[in-house]
N, C-alpha and C. Protein backbone atom coordinates (compact mmCIF):
# COMPACT_ATOMS: atom_id res chain seq x y z
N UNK A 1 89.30 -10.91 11.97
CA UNK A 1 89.82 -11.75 10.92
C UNK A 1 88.66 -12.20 10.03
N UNK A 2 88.67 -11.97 8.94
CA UNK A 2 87.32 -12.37 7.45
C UNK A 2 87.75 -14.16 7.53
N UNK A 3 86.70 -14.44 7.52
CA UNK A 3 86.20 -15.53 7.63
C UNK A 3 86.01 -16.14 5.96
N UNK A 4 86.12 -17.39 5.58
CA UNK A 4 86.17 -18.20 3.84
C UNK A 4 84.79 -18.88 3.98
N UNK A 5 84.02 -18.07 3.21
CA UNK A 5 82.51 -18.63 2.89
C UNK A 5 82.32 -19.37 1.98
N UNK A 6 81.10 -19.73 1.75
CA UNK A 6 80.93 -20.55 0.63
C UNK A 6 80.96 -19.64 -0.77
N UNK A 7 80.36 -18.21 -1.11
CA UNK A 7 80.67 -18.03 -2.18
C UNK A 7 82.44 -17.24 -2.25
N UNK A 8 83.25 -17.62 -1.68
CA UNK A 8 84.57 -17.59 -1.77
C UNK A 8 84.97 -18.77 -2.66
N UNK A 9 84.83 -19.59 -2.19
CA UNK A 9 84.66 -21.03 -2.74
C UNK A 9 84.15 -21.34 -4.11
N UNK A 10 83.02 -20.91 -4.49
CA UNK A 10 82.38 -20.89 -5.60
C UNK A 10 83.14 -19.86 -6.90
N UNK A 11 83.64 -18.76 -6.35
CA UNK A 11 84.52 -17.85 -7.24
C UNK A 11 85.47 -18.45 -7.45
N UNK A 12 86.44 -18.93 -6.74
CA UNK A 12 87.31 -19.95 -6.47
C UNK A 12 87.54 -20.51 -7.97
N UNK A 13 86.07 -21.27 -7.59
CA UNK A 13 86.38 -22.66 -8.20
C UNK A 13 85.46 -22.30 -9.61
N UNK A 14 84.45 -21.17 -10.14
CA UNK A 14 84.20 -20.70 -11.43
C UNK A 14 85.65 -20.20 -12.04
N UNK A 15 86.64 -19.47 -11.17
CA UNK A 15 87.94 -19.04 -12.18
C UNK A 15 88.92 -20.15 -12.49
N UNK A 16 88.94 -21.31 -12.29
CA UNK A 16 89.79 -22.74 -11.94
C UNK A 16 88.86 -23.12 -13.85
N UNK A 17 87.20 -23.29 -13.48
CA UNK A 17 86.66 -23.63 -14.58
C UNK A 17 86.73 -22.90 -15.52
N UNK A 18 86.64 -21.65 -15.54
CA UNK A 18 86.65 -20.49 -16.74
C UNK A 18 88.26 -20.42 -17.47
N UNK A 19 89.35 -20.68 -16.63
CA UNK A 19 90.61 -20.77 -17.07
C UNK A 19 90.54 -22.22 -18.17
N UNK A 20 90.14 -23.76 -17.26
CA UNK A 20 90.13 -24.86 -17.77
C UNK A 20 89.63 -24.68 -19.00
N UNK A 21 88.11 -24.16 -19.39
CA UNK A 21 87.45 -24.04 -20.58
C UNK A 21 88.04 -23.16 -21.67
N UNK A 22 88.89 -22.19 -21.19
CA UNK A 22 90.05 -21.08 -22.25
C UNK A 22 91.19 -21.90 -22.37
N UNK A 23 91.86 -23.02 -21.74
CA UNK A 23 92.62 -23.28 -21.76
C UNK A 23 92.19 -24.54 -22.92
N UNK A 24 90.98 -25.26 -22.96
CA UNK A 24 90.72 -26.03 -24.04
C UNK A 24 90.38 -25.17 -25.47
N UNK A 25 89.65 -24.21 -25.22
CA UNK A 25 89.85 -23.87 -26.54
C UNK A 25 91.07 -22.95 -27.16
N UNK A 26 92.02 -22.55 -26.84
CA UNK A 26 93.07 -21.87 -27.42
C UNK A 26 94.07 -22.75 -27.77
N UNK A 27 94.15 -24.00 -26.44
CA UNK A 27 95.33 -24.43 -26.99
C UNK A 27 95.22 -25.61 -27.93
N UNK A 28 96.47 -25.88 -29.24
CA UNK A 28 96.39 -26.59 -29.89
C UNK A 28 97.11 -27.99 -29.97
N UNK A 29 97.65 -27.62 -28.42
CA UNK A 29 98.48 -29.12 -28.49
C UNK A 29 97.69 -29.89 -27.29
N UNK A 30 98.04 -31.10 -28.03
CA UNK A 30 96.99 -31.89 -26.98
C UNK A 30 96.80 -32.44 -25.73
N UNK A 31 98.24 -32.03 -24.78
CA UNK A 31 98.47 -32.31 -23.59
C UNK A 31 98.41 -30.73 -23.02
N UNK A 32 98.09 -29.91 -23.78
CA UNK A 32 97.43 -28.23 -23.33
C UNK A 32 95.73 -28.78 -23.34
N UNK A 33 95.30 -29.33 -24.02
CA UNK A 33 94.02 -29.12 -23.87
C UNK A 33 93.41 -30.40 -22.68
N UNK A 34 94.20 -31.61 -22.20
CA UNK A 34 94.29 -32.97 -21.43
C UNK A 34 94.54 -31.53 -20.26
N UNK A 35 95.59 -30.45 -20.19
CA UNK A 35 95.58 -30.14 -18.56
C UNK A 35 94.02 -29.02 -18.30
N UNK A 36 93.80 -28.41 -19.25
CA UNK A 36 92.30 -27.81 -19.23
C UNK A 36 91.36 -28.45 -18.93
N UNK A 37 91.53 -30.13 -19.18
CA UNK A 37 89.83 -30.90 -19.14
C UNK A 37 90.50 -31.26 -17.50
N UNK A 38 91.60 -31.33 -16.73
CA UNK A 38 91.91 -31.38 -15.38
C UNK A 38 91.56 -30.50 -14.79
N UNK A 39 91.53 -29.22 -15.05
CA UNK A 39 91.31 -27.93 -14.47
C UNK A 39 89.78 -28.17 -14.12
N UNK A 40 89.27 -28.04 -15.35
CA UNK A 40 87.76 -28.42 -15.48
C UNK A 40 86.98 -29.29 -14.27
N UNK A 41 88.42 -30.58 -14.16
CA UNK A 41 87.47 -31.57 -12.95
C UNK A 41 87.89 -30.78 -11.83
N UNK A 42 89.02 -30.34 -11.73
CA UNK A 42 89.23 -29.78 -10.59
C UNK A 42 88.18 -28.88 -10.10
N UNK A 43 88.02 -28.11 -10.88
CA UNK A 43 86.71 -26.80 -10.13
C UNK A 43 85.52 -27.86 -9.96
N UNK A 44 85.22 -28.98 -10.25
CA UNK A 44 84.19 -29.37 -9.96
C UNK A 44 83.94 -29.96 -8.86
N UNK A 45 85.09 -30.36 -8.15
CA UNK A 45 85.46 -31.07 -6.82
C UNK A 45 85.67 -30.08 -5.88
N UNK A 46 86.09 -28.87 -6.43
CA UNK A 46 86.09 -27.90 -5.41
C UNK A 46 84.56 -27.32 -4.61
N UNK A 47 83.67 -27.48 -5.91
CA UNK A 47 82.36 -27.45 -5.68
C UNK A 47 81.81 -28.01 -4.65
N UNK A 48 81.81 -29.14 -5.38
CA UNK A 48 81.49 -30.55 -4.45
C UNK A 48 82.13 -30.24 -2.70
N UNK A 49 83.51 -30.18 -2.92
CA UNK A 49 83.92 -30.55 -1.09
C UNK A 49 82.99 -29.06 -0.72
N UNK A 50 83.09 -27.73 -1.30
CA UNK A 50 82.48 -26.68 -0.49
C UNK A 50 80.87 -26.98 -0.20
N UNK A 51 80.81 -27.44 -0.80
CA UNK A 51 78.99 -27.78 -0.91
C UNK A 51 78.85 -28.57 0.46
N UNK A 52 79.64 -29.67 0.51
CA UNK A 52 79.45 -30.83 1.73
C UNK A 52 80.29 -30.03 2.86
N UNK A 53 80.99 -29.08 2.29
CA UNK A 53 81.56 -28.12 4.30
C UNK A 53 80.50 -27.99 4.60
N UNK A 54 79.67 -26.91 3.64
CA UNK A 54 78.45 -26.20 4.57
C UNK A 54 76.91 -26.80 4.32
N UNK A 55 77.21 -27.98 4.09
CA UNK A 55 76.33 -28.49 4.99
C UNK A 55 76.79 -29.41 5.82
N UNK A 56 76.50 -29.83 6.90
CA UNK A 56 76.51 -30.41 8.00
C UNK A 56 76.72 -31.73 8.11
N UNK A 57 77.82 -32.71 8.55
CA UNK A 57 77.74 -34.08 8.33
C UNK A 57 77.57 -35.11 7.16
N UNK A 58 77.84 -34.04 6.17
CA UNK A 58 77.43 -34.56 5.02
C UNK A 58 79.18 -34.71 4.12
N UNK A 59 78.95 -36.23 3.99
CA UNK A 59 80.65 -36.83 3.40
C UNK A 59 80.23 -36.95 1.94
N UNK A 60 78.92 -37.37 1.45
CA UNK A 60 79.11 -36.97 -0.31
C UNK A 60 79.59 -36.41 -1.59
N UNK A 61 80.21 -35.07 -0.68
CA UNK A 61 80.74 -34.34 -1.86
C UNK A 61 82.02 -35.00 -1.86
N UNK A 62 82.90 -35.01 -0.54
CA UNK A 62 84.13 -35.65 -0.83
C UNK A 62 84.13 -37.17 -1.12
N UNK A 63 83.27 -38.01 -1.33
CA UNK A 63 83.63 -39.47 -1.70
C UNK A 63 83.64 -39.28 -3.56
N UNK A 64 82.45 -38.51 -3.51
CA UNK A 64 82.37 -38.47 -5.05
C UNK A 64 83.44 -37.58 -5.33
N UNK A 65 84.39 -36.54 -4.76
CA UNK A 65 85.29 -35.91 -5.39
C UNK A 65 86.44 -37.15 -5.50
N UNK A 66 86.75 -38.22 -4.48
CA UNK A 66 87.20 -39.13 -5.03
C UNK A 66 86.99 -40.08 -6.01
N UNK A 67 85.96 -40.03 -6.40
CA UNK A 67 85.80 -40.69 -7.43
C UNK A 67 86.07 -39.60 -8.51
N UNK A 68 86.25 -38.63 -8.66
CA UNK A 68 86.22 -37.77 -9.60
C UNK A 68 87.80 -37.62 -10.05
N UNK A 69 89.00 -37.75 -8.83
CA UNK A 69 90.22 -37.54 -9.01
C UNK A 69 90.25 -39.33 -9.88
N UNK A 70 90.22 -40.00 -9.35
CA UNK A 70 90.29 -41.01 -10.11
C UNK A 70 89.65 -41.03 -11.22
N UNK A 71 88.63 -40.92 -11.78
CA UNK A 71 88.81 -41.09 -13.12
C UNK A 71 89.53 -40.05 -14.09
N UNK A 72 89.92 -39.36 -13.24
CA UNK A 72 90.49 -38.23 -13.91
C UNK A 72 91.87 -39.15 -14.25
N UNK A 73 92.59 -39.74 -13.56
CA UNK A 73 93.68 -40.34 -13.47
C UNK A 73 93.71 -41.50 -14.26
N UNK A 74 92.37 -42.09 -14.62
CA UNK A 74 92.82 -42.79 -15.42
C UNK A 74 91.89 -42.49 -16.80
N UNK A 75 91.58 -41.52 -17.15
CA UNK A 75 91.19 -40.68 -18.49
C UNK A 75 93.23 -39.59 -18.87
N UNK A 76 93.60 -39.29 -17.72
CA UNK A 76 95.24 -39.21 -18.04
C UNK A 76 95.98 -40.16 -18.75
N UNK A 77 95.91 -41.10 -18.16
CA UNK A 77 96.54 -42.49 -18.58
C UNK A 77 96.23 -42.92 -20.36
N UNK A 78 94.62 -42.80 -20.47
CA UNK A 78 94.78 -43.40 -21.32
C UNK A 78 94.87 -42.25 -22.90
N UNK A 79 94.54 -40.94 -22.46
CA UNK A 79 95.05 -39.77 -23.22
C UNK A 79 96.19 -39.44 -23.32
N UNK A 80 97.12 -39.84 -22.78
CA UNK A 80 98.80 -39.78 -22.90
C UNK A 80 98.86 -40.80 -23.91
N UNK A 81 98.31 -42.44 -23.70
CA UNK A 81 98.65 -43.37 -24.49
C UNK A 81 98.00 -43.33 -25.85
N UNK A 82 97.23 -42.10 -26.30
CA UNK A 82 96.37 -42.75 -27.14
C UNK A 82 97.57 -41.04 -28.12
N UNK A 83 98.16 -39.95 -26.95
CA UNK A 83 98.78 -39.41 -27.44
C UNK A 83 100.36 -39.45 -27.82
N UNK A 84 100.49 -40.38 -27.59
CA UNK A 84 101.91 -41.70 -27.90
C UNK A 84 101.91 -42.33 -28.99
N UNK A 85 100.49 -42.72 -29.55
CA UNK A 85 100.27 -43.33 -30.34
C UNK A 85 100.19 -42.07 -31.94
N UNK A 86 99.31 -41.07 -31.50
CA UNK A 86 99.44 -40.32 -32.39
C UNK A 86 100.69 -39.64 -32.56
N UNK A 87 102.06 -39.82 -31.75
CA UNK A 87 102.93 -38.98 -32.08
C UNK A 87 103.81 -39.72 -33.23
N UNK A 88 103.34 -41.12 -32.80
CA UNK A 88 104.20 -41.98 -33.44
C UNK A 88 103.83 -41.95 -34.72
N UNK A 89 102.54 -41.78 -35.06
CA UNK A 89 101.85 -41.71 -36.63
C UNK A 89 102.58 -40.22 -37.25
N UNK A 90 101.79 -39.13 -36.41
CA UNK A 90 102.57 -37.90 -37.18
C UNK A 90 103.55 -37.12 -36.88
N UNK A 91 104.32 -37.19 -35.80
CA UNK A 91 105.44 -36.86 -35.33
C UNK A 91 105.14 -35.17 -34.82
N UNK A 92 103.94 -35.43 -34.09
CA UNK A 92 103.77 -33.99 -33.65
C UNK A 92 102.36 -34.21 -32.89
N UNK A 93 101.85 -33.58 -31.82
CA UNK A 93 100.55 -33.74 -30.84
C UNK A 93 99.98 -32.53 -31.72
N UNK A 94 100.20 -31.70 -32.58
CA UNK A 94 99.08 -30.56 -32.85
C UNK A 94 97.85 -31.28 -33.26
N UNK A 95 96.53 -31.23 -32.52
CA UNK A 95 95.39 -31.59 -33.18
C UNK A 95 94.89 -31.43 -34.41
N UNK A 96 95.33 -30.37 -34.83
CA UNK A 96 94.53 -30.11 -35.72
C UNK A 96 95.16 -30.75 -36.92
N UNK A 97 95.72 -31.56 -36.80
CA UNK A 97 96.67 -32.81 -37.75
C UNK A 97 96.14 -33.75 -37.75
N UNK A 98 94.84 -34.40 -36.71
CA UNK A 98 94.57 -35.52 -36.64
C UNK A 98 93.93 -35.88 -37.53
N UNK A 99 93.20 -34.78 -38.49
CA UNK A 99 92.24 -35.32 -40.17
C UNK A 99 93.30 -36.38 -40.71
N UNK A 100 94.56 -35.78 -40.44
CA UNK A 100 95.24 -37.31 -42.03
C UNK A 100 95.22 -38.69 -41.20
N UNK A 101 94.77 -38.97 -40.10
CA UNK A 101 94.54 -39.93 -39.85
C UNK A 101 93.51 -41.02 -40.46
N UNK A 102 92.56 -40.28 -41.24
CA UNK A 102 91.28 -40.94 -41.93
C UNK A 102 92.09 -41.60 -43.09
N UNK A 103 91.46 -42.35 -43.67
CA UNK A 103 91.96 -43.07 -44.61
C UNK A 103 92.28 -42.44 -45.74
């Protein structure tokens, strides 16, 4: 039976980031590009916990991946609200609308 190494893990979690980073730049609506910058934290926590498997006794990667889901959760929060706010101004999340916001 093949055994899950660390660079299993690392491929893993570069295609999680390489998707997140295509997924910010193609898409134009702004709760497409809010789930890309998630993707993004995600591969980075995946990092993190594989890093602290193989090494030994070591809980760092996962405290800081909790800290990482949380602010993720509340960078959600306040990018939904700030995209609530812009829907209400132009009646549409496409970014690339947000120039008539300037005066």
């Amino acid at each position: 039976m093949a055994t899950i190494t660390l660079e299993h893990y690392l491929v893993f979690s570069a295609a999680i980031f390489c998707l997140g980073v295509l997924t910010m730049a193609i898409k134009r609506n702004a709760i497409g590009i809010l789930i890309g910058v998630e993707l993004v934290l995600n591969a980075a926590n995946v990092n993190l916990v594989a890093f602290s498997r193989y090494r030994t006794g070591a809980l760092d990667g996962p405290i800081v991946a909790v800290f990482v889901i949380l602010l993720a959760a509340a960078e959600a929060a306040i990018a939904i609200a700030i995209f609530m706010n812009f829907y209400n101004n132009l009646a549409t999340i496409d970014v690339d609308r947000g120039d008539q916001l300037q005066g």
